[in-house]
Structures are given as C-alpha cells and as structure tokens.
N, C-alpha and C. Protein backbone atom coordinates (compact mmCIF):
# COMPACT_ATOMS: atom_id res chain seq x y z
N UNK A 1 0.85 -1.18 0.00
CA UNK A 1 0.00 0.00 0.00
C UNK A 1 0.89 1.24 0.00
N UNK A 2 0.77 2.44 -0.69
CA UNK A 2 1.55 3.29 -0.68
C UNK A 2 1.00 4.81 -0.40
N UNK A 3 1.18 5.39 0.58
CA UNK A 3 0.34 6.60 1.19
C UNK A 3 1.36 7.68 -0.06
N UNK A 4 0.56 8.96 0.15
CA UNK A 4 0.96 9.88 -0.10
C UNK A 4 0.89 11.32 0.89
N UNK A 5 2.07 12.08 1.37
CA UNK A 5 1.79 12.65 1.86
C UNK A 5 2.03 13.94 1.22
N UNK A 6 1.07 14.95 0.82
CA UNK A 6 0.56 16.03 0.19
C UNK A 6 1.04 17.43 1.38
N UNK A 7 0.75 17.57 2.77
CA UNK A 7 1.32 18.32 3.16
C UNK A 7 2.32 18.15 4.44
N UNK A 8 2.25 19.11 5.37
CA UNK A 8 3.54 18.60 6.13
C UNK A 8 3.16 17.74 7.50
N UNK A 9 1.90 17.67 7.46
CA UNK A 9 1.78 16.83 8.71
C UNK A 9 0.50 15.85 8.59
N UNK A 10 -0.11 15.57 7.22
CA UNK A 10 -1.23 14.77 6.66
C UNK A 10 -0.69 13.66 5.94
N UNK A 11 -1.41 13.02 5.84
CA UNK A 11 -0.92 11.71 5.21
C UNK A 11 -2.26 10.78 4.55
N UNK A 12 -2.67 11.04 3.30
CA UNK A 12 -3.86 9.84 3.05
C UNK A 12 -3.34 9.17 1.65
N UNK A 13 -4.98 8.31 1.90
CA UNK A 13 -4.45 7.31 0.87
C UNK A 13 -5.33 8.21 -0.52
N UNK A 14 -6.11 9.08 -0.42
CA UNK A 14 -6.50 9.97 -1.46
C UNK A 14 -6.58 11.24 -1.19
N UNK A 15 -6.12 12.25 -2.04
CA UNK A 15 -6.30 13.82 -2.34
C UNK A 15 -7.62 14.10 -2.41
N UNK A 16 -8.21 15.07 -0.91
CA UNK A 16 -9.16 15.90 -1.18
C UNK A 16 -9.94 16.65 -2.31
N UNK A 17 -11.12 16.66 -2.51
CA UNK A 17 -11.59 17.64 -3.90
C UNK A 17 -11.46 18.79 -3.04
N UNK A 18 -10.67 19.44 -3.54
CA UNK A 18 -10.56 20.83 -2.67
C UNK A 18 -9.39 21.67 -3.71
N UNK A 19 -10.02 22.91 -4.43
CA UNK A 19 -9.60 23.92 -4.70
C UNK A 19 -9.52 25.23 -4.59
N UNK A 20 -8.29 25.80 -4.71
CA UNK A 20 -8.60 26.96 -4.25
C UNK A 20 -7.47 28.19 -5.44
N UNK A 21 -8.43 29.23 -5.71
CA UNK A 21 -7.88 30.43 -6.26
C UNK A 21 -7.94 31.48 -5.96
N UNK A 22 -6.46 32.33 -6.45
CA UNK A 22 -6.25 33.52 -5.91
C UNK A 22 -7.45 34.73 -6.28
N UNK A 23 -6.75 35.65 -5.57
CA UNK A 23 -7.89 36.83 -5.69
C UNK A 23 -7.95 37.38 -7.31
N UNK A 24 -7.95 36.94 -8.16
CA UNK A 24 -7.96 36.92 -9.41
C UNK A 24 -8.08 36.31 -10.31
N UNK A 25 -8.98 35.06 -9.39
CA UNK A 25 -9.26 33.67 -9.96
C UNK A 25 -8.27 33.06 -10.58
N UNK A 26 -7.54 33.01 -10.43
CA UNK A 26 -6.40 31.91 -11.07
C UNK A 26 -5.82 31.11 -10.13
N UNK A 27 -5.84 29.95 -10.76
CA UNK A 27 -5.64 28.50 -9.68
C UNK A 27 -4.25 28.95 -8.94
N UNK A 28 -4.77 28.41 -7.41
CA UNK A 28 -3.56 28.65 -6.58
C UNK A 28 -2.93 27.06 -6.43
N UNK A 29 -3.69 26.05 -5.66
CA UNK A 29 -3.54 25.00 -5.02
C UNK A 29 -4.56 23.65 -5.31
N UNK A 30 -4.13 22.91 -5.03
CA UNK A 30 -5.25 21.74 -4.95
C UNK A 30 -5.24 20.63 -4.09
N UNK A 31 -6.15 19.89 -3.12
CA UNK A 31 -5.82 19.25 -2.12
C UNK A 31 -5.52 19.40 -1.48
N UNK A 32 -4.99 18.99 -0.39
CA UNK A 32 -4.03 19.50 0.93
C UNK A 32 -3.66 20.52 0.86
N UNK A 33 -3.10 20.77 -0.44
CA UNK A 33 -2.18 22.46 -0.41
C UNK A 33 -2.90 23.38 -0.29
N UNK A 34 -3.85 23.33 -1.13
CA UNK A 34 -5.17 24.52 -0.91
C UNK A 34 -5.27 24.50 0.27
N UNK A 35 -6.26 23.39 0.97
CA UNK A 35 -6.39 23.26 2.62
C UNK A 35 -5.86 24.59 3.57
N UNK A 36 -4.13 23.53 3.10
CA UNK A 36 -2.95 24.38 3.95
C UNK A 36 -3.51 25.89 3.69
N UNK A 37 -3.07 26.59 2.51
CA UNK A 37 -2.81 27.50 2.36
C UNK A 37 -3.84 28.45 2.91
N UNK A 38 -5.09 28.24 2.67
CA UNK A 38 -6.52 28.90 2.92
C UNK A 38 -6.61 28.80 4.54
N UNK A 39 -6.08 28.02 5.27
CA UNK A 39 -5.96 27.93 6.78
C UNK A 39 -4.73 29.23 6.98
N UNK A 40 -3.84 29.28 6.05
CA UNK A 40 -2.93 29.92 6.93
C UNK A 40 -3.64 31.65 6.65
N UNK A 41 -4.39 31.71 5.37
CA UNK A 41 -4.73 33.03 5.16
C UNK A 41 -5.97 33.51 6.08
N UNK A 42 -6.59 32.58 6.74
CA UNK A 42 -7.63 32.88 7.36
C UNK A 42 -7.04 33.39 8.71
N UNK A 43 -5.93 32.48 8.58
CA UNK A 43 -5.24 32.77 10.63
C UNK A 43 -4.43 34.12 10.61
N UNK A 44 -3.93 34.51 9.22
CA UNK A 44 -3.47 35.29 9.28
C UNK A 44 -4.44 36.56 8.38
N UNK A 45 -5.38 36.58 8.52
CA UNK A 45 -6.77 37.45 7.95
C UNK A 45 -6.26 37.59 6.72
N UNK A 46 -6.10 37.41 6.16
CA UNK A 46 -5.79 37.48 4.66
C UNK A 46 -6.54 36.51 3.84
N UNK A 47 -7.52 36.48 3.60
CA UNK A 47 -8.00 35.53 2.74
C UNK A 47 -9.50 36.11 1.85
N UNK A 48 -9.59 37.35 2.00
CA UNK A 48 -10.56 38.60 1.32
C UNK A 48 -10.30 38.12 -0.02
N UNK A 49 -10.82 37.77 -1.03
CA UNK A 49 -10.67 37.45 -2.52
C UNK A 49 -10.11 36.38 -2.64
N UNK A 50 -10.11 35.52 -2.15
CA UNK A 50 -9.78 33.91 -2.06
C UNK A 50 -11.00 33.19 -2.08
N UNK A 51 -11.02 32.55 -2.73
CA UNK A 51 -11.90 31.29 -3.21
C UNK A 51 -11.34 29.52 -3.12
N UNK A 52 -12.33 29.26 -2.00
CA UNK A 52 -11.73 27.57 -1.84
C UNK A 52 -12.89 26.81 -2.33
N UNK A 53 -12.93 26.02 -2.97
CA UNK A 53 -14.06 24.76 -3.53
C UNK A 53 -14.00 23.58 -2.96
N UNK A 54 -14.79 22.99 -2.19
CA UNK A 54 -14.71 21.75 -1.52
C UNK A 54 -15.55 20.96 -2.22
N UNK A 55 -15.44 19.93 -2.37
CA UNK A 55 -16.27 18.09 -2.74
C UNK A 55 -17.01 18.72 -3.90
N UNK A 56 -16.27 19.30 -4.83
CA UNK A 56 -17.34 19.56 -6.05
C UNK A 56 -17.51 18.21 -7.19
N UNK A 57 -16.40 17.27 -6.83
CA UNK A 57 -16.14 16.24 -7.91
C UNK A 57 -17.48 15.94 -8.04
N UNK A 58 -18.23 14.96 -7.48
CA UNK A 58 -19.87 14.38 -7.91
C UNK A 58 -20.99 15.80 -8.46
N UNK A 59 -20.60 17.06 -8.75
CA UNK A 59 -21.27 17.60 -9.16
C UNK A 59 -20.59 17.74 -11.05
N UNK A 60 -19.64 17.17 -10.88
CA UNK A 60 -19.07 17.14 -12.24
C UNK A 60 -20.12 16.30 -12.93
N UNK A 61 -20.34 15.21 -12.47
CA UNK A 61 -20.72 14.24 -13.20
C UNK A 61 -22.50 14.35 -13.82
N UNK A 62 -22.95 15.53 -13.34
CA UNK A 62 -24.30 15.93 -13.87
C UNK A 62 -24.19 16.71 -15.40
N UNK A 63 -24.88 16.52 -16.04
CA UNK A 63 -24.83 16.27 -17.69
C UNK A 63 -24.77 18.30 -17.74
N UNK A 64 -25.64 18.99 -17.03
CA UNK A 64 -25.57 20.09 -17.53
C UNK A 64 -24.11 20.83 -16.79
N UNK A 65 -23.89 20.64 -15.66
CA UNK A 65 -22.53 20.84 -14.76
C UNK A 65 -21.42 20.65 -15.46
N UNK A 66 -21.13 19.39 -16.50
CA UNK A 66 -20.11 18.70 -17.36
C UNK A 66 -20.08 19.14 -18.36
N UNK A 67 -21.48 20.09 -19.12
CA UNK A 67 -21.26 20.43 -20.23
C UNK A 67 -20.53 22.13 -19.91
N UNK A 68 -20.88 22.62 -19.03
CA UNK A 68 -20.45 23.82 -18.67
C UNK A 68 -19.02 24.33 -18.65
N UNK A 69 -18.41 22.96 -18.07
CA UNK A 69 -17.09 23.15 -17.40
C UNK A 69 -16.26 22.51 -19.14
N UNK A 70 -16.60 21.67 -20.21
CA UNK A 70 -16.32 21.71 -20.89
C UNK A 70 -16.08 22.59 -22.09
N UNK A 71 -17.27 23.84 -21.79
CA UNK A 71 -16.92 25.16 -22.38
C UNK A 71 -15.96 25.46 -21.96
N UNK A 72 -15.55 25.55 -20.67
CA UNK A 72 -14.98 26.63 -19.90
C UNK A 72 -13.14 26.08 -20.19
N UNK A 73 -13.06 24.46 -20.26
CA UNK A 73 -11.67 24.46 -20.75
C UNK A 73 -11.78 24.55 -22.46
N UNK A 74 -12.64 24.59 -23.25
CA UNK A 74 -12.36 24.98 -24.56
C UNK A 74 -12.01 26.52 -24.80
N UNK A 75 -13.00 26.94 -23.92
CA UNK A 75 -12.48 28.28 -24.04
C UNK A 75 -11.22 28.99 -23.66
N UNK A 76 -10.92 28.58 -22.26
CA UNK A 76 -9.68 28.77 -21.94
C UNK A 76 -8.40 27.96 -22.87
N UNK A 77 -8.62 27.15 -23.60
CA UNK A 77 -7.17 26.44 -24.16
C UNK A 77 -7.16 26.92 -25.75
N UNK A 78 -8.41 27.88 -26.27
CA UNK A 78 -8.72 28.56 -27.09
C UNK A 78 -7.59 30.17 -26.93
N UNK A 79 -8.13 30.90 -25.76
CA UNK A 79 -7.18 31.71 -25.30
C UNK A 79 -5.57 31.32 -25.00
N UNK A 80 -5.78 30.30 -24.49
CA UNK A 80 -3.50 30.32 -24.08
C UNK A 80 -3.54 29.54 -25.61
N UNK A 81 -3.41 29.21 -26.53
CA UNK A 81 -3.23 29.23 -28.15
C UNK A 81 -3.01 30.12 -29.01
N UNK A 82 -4.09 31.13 -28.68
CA UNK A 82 -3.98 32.22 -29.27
C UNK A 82 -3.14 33.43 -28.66
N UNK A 83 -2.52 33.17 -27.13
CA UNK A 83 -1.83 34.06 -26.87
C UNK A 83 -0.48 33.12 -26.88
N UNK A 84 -0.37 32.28 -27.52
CA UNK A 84 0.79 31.97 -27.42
C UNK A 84 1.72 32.04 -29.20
N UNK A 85 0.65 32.39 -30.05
CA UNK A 85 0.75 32.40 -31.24
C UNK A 85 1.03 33.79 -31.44
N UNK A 86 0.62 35.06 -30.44
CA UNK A 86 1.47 36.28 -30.74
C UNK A 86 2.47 36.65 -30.28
C-alpha cells in the first residue's frame, strides 16, 4: 500500500476535492495544499478574494454541470493558443 503525503503533517491514501484560487481567480492550489494555504490566510486574515471549492467532484458528473465546465476548458485552451501564437 503506498500513502501519499501532500502536506507537512497529513498523510492519506486519497487527495481531497478541494480547490482553491487567488484573488484573481487563477488556480492557486489543490488538495491539501489549498487546505494548507486557505488555513494559513484565514489565521493570518488574509483571505478577502480567495476562493476555496470543496467536494465539487460528484457535481461534475451531472450532464448540464459537465457540459459547462467543458466550455470553460475549450475556451480557456482557445485563449493560451492564441496568446501563445502572438
């Protein structure tokens, strides 16, 4: 059996659905790290424009939820293409 340990004092046998982005929506963390990080901004009040997502995975799997989020990476891999082509 082989654990993984994700932060500095956790240890499982699976990664949390748990994300989290900066105050400008762009992915910070995922799993544990998010966790971590969103704990330390709260202790240290800093966490105003931070966004954490918990257990969203089983909402993926609903037909209109799945079609949504499939725009959302066409669109985005539409944009880093086209900004990578100028």
């Amino acid at each position: 059996m082989y654990l993984q340990s994700w932060a500095k004092t956790l240890v499982s046998l699976k990664t949390p659905t748990v994300l989290l982005l900066d105050p400008d929506r762009k992915f910070h963390a995922f799993g544990y790290e998010a966790e971590e990080k969103y704990s330390d901004l709260l202790t240290d009040e800093e966490a105003d424009g931070w966004a954490l997502f918990r257990r969203f995975k089983m909402a993926l799997y609903h037909t209109e939820v799945r079609k949504l989020v499939w725009k959302l990476v066409i669109i985005t891999l539409i944009k880093v293409t086209f900004c990578s082509l100028q």
